[in-house]
PDB file of N, CA and C in Angstrom:
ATOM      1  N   UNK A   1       0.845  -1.167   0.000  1.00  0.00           N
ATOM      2  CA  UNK A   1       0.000   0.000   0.000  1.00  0.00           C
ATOM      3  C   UNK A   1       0.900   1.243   0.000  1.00  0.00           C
ATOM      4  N   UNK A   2       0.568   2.296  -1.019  1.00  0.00           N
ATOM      5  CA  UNK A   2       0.943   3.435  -0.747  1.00  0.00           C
ATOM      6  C   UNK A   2       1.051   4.480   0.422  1.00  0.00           C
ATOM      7  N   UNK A   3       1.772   5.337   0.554  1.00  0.00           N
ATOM      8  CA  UNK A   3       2.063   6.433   1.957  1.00  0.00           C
ATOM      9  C   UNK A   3       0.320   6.813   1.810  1.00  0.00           C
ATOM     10  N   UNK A   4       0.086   7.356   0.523  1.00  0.00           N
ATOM     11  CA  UNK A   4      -1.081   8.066  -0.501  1.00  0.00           C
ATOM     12  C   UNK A   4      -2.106   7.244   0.376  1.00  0.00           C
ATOM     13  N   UNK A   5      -1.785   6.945  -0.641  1.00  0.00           N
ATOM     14  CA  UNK A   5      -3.492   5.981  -0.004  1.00  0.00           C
ATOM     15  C   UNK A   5      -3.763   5.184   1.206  1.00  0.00           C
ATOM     16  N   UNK A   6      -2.960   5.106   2.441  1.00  0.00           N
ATOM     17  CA  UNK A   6      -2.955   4.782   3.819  1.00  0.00           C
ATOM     18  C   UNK A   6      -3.181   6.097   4.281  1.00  0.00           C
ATOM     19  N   UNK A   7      -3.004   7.309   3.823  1.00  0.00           N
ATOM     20  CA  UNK A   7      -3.338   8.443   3.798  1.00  0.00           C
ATOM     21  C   UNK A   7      -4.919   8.638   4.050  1.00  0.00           C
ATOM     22  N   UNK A   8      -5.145   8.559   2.818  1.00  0.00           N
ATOM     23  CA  UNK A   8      -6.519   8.797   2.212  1.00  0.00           C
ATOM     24  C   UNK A   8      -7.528   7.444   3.208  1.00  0.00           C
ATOM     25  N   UNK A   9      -7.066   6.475   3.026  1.00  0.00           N
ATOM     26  CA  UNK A   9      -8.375   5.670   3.987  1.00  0.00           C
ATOM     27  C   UNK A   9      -7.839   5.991   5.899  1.00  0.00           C
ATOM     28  N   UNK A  10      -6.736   6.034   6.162  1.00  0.00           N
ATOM     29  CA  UNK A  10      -6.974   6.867   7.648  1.00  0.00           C
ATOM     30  C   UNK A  10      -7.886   8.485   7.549  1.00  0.00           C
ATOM     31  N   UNK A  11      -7.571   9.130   6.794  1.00  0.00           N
ATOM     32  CA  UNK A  11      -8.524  10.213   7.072  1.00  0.00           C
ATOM     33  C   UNK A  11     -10.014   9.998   7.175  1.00  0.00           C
ATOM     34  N   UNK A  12     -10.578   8.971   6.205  1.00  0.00           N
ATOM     35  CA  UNK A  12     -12.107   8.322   6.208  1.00  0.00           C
ATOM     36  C   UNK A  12     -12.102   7.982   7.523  1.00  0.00           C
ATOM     37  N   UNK A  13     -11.149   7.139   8.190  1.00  0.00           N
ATOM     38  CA  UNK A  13     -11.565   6.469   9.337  1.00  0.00           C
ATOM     39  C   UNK A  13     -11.890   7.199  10.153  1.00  0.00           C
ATOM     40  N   UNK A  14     -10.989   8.404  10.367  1.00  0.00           N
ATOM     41  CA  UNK A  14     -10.982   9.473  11.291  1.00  0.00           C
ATOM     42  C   UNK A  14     -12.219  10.116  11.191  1.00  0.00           C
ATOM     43  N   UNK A  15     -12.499  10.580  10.326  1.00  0.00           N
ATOM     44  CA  UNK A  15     -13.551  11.349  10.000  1.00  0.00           C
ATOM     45  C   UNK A  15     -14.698  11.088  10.576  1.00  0.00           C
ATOM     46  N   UNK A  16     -15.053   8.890  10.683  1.00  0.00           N
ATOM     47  CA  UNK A  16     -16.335   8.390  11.421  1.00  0.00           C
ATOM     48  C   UNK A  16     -15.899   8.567  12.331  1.00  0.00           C
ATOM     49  N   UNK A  17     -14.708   8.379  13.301  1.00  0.00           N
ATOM     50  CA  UNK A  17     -14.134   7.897  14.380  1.00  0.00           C
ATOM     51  C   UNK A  17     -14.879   6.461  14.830  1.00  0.00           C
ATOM     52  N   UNK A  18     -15.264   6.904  16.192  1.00  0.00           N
ATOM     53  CA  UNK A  18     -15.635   5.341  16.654  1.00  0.00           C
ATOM     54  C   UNK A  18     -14.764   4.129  17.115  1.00  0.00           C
ATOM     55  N   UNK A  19     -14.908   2.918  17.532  1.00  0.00           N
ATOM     56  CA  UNK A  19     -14.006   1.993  17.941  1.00  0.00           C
ATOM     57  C   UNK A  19     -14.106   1.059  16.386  1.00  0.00           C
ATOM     58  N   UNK A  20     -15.076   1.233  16.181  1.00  0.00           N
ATOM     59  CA  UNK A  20     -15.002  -0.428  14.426  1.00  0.00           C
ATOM     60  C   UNK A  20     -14.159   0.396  13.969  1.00  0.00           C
ATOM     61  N   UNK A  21     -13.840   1.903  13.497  1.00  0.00           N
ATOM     62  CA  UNK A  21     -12.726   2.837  12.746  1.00  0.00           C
ATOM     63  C   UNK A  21     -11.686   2.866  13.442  1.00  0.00           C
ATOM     64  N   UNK A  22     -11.537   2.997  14.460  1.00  0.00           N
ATOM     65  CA  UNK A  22     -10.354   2.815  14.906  1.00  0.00           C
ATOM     66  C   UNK A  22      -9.939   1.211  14.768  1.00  0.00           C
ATOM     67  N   UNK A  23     -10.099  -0.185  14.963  1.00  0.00           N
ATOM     68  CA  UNK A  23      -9.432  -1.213  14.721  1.00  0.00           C
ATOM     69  C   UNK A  23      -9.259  -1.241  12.983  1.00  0.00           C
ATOM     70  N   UNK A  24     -10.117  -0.610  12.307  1.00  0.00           N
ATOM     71  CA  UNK A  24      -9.544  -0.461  10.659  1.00  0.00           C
ATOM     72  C   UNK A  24      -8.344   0.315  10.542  1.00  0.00           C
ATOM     73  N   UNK A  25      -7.957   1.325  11.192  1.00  0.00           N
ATOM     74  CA  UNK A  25      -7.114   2.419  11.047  1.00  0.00           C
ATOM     75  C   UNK A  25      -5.795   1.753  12.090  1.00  0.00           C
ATOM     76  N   UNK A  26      -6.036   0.884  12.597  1.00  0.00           N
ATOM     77  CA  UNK A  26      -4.802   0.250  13.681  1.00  0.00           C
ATOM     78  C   UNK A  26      -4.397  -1.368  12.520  1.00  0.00           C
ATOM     79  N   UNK A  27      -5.118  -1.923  11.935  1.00  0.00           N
ATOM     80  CA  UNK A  27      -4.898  -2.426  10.639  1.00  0.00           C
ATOM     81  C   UNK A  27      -4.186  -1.897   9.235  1.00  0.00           C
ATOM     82  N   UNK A  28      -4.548  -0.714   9.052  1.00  0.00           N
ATOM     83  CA  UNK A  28      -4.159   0.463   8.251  1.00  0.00           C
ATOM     84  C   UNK A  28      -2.615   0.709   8.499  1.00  0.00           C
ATOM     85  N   UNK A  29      -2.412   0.603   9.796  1.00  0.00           N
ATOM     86  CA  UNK A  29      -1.486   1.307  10.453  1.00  0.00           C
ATOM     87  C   UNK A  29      -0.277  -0.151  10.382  1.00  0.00           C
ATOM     88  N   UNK A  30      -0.712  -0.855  10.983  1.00  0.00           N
ATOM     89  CA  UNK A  30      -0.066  -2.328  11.210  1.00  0.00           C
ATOM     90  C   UNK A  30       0.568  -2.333   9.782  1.00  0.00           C
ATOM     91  N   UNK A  31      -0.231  -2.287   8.909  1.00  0.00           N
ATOM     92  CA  UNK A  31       0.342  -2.916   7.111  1.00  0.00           C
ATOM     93  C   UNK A  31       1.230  -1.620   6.887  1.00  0.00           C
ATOM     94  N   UNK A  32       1.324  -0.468   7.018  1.00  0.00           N
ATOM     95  CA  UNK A  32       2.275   0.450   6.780  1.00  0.00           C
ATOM     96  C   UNK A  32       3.588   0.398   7.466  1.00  0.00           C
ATOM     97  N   UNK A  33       3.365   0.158   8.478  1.00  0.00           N
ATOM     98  CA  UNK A  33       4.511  -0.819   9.336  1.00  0.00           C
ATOM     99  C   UNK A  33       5.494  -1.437   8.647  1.00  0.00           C
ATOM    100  N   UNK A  34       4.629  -2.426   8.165  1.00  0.00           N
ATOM    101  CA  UNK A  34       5.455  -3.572   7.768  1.00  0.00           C
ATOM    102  C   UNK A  34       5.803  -2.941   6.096  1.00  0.00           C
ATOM    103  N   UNK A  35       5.482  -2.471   5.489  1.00  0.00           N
ATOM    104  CA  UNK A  35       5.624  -2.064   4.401  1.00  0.00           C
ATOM    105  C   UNK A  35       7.463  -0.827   4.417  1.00  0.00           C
ATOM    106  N   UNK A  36       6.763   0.383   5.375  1.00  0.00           N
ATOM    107  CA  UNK A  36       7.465   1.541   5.401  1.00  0.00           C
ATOM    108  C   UNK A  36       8.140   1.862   6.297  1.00  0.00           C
ATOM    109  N   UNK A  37       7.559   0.958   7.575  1.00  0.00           N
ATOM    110  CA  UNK A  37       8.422   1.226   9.025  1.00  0.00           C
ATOM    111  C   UNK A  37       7.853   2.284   9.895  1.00  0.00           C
ATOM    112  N   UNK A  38       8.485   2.438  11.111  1.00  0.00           N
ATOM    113  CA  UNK A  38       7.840   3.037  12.064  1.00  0.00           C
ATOM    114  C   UNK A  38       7.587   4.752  11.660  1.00  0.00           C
ATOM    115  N   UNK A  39       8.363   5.086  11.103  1.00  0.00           N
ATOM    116  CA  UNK A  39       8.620   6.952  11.142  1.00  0.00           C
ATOM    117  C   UNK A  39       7.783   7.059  10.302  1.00  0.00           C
ATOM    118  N   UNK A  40       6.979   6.269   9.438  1.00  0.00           N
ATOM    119  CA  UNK A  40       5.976   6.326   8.250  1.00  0.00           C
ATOM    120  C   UNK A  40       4.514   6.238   9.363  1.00  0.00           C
ATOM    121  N   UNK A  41       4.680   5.637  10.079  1.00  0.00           N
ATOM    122  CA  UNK A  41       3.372   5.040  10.925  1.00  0.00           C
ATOM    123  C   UNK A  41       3.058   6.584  11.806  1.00  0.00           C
ATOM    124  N   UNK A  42       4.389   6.921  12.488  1.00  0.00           N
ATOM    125  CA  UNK A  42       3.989   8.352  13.650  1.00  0.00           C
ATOM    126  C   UNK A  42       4.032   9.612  12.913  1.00  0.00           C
ATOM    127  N   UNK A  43       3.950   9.991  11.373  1.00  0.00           N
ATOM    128  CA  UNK A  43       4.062  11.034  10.603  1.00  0.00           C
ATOM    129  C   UNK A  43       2.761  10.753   9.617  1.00  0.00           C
ATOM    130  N   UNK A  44       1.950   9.052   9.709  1.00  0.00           N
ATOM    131  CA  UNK A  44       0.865   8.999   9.417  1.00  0.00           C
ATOM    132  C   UNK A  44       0.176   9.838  10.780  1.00  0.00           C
ATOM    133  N   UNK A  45       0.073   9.072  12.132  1.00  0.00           N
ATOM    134  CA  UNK A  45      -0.883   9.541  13.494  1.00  0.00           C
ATOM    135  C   UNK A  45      -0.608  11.106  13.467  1.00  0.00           C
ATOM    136  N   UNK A  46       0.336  11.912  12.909  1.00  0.00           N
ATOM    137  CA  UNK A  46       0.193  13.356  13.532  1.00  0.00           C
ATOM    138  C   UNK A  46      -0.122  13.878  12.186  1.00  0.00           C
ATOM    139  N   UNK A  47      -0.571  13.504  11.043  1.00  0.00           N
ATOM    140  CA  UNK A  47      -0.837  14.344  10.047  1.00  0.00           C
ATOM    141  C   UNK A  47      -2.059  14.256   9.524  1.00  0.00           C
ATOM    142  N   UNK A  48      -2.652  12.917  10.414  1.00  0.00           N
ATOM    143  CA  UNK A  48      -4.471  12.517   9.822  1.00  0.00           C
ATOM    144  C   UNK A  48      -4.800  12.692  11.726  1.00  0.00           C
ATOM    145  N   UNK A  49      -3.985  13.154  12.408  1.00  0.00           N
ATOM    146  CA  UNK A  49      -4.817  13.370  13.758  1.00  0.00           C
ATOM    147  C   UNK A  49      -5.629  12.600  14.797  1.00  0.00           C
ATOM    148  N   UNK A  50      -5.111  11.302  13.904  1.00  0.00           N
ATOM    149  CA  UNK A  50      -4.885  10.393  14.987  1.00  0.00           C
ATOM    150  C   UNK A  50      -5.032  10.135  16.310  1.00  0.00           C
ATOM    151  N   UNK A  51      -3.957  10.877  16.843  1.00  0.00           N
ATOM    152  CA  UNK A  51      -3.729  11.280  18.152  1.00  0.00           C
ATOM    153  C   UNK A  51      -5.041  11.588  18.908  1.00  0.00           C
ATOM    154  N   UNK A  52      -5.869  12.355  18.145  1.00  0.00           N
ATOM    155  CA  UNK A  52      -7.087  13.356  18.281  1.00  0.00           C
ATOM    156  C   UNK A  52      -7.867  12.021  18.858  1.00  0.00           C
ATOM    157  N   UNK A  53      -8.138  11.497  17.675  1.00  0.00           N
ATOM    158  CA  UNK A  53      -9.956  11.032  17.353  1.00  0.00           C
ATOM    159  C   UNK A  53      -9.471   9.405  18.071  1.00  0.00           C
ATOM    160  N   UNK A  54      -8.150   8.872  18.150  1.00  0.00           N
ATOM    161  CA  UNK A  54      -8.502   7.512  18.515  1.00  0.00           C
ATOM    162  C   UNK A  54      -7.566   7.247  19.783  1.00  0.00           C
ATOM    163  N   UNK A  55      -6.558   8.124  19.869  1.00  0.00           N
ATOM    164  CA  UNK A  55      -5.692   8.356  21.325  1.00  0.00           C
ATOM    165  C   UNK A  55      -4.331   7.401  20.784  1.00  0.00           C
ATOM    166  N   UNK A  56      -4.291   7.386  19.468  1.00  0.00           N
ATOM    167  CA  UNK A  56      -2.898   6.590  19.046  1.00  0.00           C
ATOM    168  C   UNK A  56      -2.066   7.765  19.351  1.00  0.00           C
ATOM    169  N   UNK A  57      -0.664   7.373  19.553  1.00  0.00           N
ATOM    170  CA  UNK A  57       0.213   8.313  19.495  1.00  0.00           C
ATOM    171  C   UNK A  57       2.016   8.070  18.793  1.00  0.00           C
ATOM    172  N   UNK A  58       2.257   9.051  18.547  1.00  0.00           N
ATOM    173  CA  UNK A  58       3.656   8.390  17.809  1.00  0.00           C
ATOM    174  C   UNK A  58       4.673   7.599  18.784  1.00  0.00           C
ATOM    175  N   UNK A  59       5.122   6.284  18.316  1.00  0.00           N
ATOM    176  CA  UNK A  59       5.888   5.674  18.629  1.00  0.00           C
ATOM    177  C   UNK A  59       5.476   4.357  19.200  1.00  0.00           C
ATOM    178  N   UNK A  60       3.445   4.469  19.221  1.00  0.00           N
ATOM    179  CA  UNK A  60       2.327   3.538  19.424  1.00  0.00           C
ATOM    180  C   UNK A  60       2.868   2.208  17.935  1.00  0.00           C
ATOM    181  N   UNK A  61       3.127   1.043  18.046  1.00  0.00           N
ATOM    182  CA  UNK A  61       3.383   0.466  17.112  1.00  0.00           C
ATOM    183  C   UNK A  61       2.136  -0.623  17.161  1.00  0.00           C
ATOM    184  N   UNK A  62       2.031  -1.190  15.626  1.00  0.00           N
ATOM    185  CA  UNK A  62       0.591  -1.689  15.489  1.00  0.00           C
ATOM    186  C   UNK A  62       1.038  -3.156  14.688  1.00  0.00           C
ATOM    187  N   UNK A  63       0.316  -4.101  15.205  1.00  0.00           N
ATOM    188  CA  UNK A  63       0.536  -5.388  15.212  1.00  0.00           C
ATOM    189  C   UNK A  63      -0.777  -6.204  15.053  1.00  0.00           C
ATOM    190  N   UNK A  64      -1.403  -6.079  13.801  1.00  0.00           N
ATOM    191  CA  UNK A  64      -2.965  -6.591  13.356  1.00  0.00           C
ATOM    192  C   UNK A  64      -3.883  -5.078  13.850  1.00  0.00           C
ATOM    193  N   UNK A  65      -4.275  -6.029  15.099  1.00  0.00           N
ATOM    194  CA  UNK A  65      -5.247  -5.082  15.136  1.00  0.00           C
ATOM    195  C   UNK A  65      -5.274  -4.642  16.820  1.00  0.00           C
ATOM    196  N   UNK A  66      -3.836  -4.991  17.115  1.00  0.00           N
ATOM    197  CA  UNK A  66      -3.035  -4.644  18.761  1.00  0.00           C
ATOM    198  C   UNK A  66      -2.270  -2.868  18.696  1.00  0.00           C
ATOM    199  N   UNK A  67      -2.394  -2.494  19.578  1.00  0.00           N
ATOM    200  CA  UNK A  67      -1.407  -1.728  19.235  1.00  0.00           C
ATOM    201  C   UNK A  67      -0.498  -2.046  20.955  1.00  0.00           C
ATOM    202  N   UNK A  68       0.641  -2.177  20.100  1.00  0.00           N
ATOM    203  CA  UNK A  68       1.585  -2.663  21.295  1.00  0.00           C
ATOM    204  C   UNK A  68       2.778  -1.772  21.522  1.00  0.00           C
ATOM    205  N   UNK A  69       3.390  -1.298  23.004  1.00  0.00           N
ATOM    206  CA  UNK A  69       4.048  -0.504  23.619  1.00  0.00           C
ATOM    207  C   UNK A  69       4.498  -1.332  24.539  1.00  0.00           C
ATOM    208  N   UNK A  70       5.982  -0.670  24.815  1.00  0.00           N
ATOM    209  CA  UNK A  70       6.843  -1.216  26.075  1.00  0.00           C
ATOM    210  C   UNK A  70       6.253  -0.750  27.205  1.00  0.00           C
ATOM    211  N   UNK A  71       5.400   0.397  27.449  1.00  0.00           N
ATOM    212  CA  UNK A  71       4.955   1.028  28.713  1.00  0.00           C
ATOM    213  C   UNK A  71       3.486   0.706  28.781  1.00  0.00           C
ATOM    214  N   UNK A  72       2.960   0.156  28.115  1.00  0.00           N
ATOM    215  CA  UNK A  72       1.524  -0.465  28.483  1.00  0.00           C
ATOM    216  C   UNK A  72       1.153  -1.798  27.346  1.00  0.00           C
ATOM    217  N   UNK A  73      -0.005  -2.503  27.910  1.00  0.00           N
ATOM    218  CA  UNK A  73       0.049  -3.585  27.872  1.00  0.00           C
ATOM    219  C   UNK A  73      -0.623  -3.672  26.347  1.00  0.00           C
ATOM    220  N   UNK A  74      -0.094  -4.688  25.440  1.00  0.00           N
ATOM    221  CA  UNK A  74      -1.213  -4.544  24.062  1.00  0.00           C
ATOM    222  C   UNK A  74      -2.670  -4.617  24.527  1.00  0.00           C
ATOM    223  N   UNK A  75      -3.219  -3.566  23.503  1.00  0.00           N
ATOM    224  CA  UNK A  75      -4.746  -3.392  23.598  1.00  0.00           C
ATOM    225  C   UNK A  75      -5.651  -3.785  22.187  1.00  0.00           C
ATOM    226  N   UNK A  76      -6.589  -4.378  22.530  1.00  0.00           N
ATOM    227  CA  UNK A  76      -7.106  -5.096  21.451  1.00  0.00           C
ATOM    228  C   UNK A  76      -8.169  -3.844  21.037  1.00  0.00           C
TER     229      UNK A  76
END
């Protein structure tokens, strides 16, 4: 998947917010990961606002549909 278009469907997600949009957008997030790496993932969360609407934050890394951190526990 493109920067572009992981772009373009996180902003949709954002836009509904909600929890079903947020595990699409932590999926979203997971495959950019693995594609582009982390600095692609926390320059996605602060430029579609992220942060805002679902409480991801940069350096939050995403693993399906986990988002997993050394300082708290994965959350489904």
């Amino acid at each position: 998947m493109t920067l572009d278009k992981a772009k373009e469907l996180l902003l949709v997600q954002a836009g509904f917010g909600g929890f079903y949009n947020g595990n699409s957008a932590k999926l979203i997030l997971s495959e950019v990961d693995r594609e582009h790496g982390q600095a692609a993932v926390d320059r996605l969360i602060r430029e579609c606002g992220l942060d805002k609407v679902f409480g991801f934050r940069p350096g939050d890394r995403f693993e399906g549909g986990l988002v997993v951190n050394k300082d708290k526990p994965a959350t489904p």
